[in-house]
C-alpha atoms as a PDB file:
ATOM      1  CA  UNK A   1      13.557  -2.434   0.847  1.00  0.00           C
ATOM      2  CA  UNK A   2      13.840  -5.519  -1.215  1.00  0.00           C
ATOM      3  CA  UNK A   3      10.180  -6.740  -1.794  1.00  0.00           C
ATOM      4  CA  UNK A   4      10.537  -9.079  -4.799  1.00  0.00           C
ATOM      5  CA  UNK A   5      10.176 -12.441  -3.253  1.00  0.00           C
ATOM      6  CA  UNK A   6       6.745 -11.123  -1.595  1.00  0.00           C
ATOM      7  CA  UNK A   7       5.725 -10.110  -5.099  1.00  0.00           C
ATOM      8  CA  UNK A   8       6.440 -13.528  -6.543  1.00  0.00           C
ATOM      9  CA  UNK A   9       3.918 -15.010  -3.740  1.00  0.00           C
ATOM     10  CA  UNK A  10       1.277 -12.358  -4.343  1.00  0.00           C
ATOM     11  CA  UNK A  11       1.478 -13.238  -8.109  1.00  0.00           C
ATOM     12  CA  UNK A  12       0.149 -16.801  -7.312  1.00  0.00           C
ATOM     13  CA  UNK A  13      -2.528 -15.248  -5.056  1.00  0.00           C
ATOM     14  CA  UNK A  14      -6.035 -13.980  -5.491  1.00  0.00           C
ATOM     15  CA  UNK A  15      -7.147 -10.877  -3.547  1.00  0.00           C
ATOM     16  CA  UNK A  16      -7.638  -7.569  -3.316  1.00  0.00           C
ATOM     17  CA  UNK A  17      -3.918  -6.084  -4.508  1.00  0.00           C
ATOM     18  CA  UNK A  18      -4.804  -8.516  -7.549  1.00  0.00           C
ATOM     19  CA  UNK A  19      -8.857  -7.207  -8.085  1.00  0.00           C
ATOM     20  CA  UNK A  20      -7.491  -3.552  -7.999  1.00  0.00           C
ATOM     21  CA  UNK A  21      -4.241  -3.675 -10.019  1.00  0.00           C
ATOM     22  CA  UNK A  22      -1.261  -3.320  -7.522  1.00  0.00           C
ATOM     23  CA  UNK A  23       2.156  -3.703  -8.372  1.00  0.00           C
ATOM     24  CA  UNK A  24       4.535  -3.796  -5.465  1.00  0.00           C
ATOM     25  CA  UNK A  25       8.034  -1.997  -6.083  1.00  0.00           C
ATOM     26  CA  UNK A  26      11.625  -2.383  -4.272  1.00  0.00           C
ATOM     27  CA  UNK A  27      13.464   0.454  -3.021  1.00  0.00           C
ATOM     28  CA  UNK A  28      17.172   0.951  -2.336  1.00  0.00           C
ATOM     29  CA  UNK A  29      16.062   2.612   0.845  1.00  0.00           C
ATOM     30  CA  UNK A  30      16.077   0.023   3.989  1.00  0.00           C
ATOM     31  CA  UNK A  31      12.830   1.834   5.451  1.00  0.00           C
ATOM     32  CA  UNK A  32      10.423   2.384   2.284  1.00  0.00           C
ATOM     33  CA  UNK A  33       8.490   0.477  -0.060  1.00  0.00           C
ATOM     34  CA  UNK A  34       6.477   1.583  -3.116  1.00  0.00           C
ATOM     35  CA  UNK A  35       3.429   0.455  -4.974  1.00  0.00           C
ATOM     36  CA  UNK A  36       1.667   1.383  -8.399  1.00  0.00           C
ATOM     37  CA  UNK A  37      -1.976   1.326  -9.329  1.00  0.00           C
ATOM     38  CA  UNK A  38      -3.995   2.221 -12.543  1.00  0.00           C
ATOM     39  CA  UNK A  39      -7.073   3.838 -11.978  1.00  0.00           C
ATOM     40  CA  UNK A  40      -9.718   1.929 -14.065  1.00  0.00           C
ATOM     41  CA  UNK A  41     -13.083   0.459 -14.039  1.00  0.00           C
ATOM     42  CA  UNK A  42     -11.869  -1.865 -10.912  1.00  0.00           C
ATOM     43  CA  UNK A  43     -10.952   0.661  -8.416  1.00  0.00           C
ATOM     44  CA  UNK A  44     -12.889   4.265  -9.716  1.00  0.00           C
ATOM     45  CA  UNK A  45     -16.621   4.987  -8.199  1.00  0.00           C
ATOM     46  CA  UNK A  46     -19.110   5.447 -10.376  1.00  0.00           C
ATOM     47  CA  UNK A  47     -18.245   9.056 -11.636  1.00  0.00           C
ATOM     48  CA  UNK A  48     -14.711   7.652 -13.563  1.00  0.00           C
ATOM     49  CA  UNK A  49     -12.655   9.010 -10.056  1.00  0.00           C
ATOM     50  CA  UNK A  50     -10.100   7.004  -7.958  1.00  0.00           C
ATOM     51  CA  UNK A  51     -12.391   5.535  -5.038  1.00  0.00           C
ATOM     52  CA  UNK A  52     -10.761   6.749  -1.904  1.00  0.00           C
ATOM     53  CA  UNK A  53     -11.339   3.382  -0.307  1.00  0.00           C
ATOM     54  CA  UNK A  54      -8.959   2.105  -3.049  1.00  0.00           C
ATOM     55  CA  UNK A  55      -6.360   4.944  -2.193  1.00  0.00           C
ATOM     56  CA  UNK A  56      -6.902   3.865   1.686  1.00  0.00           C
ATOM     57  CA  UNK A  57      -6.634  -0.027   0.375  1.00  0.00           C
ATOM     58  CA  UNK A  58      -3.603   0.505  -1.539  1.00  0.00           C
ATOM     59  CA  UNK A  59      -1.843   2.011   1.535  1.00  0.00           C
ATOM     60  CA  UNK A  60      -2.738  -0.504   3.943  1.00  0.00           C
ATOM     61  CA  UNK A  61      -2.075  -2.918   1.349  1.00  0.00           C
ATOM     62  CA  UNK A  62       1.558  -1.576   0.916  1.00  0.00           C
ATOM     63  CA  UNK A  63       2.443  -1.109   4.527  1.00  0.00           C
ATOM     64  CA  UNK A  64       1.493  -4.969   5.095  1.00  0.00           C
ATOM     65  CA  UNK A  65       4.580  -5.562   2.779  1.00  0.00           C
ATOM     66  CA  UNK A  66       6.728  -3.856   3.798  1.00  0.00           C
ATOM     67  CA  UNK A  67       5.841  -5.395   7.255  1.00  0.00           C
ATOM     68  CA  UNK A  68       6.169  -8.426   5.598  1.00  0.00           C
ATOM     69  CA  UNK A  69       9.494  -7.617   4.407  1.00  0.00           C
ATOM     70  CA  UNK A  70      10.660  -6.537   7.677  1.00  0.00           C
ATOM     71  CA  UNK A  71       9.529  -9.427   9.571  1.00  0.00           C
ATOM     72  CA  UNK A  72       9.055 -12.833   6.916  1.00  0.00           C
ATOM     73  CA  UNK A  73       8.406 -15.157  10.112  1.00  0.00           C
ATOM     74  CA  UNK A  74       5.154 -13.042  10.892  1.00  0.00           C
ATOM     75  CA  UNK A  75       1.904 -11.179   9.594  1.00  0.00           C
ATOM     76  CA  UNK A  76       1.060  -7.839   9.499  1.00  0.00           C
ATOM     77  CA  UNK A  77      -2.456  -7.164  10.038  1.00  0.00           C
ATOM     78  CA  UNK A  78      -3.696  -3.559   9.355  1.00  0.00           C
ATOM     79  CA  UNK A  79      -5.494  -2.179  13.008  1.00  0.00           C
ATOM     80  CA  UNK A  80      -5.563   1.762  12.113  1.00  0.00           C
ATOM     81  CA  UNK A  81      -6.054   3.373   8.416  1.00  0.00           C
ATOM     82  CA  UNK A  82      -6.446   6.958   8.339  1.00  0.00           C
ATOM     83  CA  UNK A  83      -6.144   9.174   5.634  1.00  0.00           C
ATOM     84  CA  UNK A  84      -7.063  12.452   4.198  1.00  0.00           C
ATOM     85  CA  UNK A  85      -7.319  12.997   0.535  1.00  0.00           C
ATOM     86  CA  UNK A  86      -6.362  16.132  -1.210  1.00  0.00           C
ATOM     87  CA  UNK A  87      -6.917  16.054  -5.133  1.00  0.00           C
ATOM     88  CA  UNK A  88      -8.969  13.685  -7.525  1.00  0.00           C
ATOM     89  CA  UNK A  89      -7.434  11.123 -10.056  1.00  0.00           C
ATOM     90  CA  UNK A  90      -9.418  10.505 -12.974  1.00  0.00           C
ATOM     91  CA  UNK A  91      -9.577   6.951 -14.948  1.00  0.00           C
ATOM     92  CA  UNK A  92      -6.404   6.065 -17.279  1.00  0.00           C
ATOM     93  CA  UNK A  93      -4.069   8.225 -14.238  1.00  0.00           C
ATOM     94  CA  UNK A  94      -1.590   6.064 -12.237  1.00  0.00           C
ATOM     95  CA  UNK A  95      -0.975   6.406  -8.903  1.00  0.00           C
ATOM     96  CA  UNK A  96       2.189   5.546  -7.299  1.00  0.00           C
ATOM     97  CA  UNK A  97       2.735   5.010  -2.838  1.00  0.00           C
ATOM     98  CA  UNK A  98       5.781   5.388  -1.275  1.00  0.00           C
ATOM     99  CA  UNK A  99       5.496   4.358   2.211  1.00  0.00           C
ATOM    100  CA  UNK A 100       7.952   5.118   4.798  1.00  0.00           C
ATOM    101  CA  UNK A 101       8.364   2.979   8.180  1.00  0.00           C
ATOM    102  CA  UNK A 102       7.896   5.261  11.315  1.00  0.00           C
ATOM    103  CA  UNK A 103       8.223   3.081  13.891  1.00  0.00           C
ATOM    104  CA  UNK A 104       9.229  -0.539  14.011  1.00  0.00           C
ATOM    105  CA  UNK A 105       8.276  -2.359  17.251  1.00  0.00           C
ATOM    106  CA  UNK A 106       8.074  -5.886  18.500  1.00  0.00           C
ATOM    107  CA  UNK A 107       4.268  -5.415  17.960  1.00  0.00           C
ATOM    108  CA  UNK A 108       3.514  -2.435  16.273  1.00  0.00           C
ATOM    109  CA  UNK A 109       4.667  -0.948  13.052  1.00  0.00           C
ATOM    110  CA  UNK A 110       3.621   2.724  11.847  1.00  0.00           C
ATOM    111  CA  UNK A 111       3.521   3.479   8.301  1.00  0.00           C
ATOM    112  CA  UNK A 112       3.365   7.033   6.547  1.00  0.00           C
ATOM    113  CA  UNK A 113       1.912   6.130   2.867  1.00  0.00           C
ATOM    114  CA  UNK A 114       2.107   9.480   0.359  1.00  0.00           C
ATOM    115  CA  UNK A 115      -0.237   8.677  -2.908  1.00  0.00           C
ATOM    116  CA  UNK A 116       0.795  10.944  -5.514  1.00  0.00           C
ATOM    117  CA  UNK A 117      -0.831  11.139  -9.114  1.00  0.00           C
ATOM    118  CA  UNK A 118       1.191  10.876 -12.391  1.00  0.00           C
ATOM    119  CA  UNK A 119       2.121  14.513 -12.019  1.00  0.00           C
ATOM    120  CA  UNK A 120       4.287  13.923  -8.747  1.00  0.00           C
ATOM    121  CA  UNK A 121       1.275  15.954  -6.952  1.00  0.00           C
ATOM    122  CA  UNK A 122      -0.056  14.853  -3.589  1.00  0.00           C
ATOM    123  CA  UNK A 123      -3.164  13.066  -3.701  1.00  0.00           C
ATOM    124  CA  UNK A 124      -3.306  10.927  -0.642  1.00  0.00           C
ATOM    125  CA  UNK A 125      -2.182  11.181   3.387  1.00  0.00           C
ATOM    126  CA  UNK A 126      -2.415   7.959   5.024  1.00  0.00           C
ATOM    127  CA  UNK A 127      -0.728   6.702   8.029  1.00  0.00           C
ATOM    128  CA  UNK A 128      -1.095   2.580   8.774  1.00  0.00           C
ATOM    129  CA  UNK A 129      -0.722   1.096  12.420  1.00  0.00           C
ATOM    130  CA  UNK A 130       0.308  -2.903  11.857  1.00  0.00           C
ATOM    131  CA  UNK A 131      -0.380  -5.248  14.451  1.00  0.00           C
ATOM    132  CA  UNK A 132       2.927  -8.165  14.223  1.00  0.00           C
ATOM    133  CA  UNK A 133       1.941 -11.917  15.002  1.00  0.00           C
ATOM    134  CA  UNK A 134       2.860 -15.031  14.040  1.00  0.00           C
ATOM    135  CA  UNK A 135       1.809 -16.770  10.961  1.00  0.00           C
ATOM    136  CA  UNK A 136      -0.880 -19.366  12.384  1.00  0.00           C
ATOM    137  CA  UNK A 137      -2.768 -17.000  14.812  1.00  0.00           C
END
């Protein structure tokens, strides 16, 4: 999934992908997207771990681009985030998301986000539900 010309607009915006380091990746695969994150002082708790809201951020973040990509005349607005998390990633560790579209409705798009640390091991299960509208709503 081509996501480049989102990545250009989220350059030129403030927000929470920005605070917490995202970087949005294309795929050759029509049904996946990917994203990268540095764990650092923006998105660790206190103890110098990934946050697990910033694991469950970065996956909802990622599945609304892909959404995005899917559909550029609408919005993707994140109505379900549920994950489970299965190791630790200490500060200076990247983390990379794949997310893979399950289900691509008029309304509803379902998202299966894996998080795995610089090792290629499983740190994250999340699965996204995206509610489609129309930009203005």
């Amino acid at each position: 999934m081509n996501i480049d010309h989102i990545n250009e607009s989220l350059a030129r915006q403030e927000g929470l992908s920005k605070t917490l380091g995202m970087e949005f990746i294309s795929t050759p695969e029509p049904d996946t997207c990917m994203a990268r994150m540095q764990v650092n002082e923006c998105n660790r708790q206190p103890f110098g771990f990934l946050s697990g809201g910033a694991s469950l951020a970065l996956a909802e973040n990622l599945a609304g681009v892909g959404s995005l990509a899917l559909c550029p005349d609408k919005i993707g607005v994140g109505i379900n985030v549920t994950g489970s998390h299965m190791k630790a990633v200490l500060e200076g560790d990247t983390v990379t998301a794949k997310a893979r579209l399950l289900h691509k409705g008029r309304t509803l798009h379902q998202w299966h986000v894996e998080i795995c640390n610089e090792a290629g091991e499983l740190i994250s299960s999340v699965e996204v539900t995206n509610y489609i509208i129309p930009k203005g709503k």
